[in-house]
C-alpha atoms as a PDB file:
ATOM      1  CA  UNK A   1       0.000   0.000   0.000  1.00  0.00           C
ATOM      2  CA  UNK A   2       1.676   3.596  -0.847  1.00  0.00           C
ATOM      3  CA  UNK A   3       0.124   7.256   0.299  1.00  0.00           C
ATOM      4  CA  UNK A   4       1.632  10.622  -0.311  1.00  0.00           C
ATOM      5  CA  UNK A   5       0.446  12.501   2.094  1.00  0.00           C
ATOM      6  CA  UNK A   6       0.646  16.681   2.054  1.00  0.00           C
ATOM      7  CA  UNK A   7       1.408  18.499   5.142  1.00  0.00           C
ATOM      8  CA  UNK A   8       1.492  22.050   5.418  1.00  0.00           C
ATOM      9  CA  UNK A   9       4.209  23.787   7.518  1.00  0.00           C
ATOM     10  CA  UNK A  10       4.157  26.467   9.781  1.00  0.00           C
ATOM     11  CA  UNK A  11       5.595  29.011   6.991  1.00  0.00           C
ATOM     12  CA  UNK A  12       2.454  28.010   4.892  1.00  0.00           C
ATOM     13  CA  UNK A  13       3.923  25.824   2.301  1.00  0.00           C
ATOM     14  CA  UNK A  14       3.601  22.181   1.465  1.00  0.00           C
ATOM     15  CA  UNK A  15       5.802  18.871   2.194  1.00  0.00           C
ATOM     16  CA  UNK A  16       4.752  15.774   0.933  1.00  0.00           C
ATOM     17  CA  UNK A  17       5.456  12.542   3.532  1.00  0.00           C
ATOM     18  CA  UNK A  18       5.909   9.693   1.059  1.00  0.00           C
ATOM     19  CA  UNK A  19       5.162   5.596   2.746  1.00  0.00           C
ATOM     20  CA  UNK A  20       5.091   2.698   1.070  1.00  0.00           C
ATOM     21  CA  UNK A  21       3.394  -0.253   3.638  1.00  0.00           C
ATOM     22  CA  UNK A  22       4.040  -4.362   3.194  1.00  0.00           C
ATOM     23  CA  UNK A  23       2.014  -6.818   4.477  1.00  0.00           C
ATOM     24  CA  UNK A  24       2.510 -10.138   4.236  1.00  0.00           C
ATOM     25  CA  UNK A  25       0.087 -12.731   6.002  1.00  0.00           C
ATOM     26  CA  UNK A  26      -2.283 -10.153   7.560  1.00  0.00           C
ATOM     27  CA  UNK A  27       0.626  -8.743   9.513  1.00  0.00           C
ATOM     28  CA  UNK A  28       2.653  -5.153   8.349  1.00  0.00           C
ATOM     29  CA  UNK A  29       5.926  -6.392   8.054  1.00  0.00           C
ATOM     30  CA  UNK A  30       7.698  -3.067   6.513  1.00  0.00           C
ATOM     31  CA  UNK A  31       7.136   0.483   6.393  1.00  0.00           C
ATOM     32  CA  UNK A  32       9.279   2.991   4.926  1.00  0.00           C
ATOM     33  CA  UNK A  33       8.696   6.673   4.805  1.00  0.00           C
ATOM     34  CA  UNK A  34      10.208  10.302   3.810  1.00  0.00           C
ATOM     35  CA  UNK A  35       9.133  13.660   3.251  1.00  0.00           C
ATOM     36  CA  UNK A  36      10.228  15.614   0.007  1.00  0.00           C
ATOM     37  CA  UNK A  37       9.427  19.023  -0.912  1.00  0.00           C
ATOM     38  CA  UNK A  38       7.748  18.430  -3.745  1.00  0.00           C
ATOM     39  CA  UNK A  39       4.542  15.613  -4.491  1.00  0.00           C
ATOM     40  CA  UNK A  40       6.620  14.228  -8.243  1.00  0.00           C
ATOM     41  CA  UNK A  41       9.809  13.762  -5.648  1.00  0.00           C
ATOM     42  CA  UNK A  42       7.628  11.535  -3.765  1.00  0.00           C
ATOM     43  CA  UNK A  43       6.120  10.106  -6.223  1.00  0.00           C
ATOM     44  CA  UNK A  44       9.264   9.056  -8.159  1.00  0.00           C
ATOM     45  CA  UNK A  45      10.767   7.710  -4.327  1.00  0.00           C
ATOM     46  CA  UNK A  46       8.014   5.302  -4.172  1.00  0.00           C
ATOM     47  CA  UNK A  47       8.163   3.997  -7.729  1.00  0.00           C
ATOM     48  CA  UNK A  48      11.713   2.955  -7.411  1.00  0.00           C
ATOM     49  CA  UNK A  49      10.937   1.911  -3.415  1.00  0.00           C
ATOM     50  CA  UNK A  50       7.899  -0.490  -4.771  1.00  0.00           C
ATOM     51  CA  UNK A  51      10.606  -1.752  -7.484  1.00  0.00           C
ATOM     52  CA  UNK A  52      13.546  -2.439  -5.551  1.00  0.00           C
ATOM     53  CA  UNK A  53      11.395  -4.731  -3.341  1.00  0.00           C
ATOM     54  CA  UNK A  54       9.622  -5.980  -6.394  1.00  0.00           C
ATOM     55  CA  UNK A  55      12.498  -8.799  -7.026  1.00  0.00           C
ATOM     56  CA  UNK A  56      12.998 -11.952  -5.623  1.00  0.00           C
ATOM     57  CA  UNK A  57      13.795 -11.908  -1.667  1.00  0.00           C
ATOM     58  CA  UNK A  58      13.956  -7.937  -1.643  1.00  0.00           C
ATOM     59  CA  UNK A  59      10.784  -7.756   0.946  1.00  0.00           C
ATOM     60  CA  UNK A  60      12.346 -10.418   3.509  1.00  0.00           C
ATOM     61  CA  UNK A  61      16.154  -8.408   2.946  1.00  0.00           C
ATOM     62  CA  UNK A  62      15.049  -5.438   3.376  1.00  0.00           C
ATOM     63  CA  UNK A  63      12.762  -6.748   7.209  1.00  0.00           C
ATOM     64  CA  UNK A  64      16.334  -7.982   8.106  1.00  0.00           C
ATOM     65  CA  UNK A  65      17.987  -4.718   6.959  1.00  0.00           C
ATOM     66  CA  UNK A  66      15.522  -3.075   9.575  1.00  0.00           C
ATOM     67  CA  UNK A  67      17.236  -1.992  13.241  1.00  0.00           C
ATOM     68  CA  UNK A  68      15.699  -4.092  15.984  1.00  0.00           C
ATOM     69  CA  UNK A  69      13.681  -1.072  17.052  1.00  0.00           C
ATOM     70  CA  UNK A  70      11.946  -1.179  13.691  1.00  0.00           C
ATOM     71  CA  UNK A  71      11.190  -4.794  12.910  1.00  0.00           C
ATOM     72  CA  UNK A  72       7.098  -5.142  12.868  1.00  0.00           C
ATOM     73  CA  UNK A  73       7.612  -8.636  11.820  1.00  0.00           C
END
């Protein structure tokens, strides 16, 4: 599951918070998120985000990449 979702500063202008979400089994086993200044930034983060973990294995590296205080799984 990815969302961009806007969020307006103090100062009045917009950042864009970018997640992509993995489930696997009913449980969330990733989550990854960043903010960019612009929406197309965030878009093109979570194209290449969903594609890295596209190939074979990327979802359970990336879990094991994760600090302790970050694994869901």
């Amino acid at each position: 599951m990815d969302t961009i979702m806007p969020r307006k500063k103090k100062d009045g202008s917009h950042s864009y918070t970018a997640v992509i979400r993995k489930r696997k089994g009913g449980k969330v086993v990733l989550t990854l998120s960043e903010t960019f200044p612009s929406h197309q930034a965030a878009k093109r983060w979570m194209r290449h985000g969903e594609r890295d973990l596209k190939g074979k294995g990327a979802l359970e590296r990336a879990v094991a990449d994760l600090p302790a205080s970050q694994d869901l799984g």
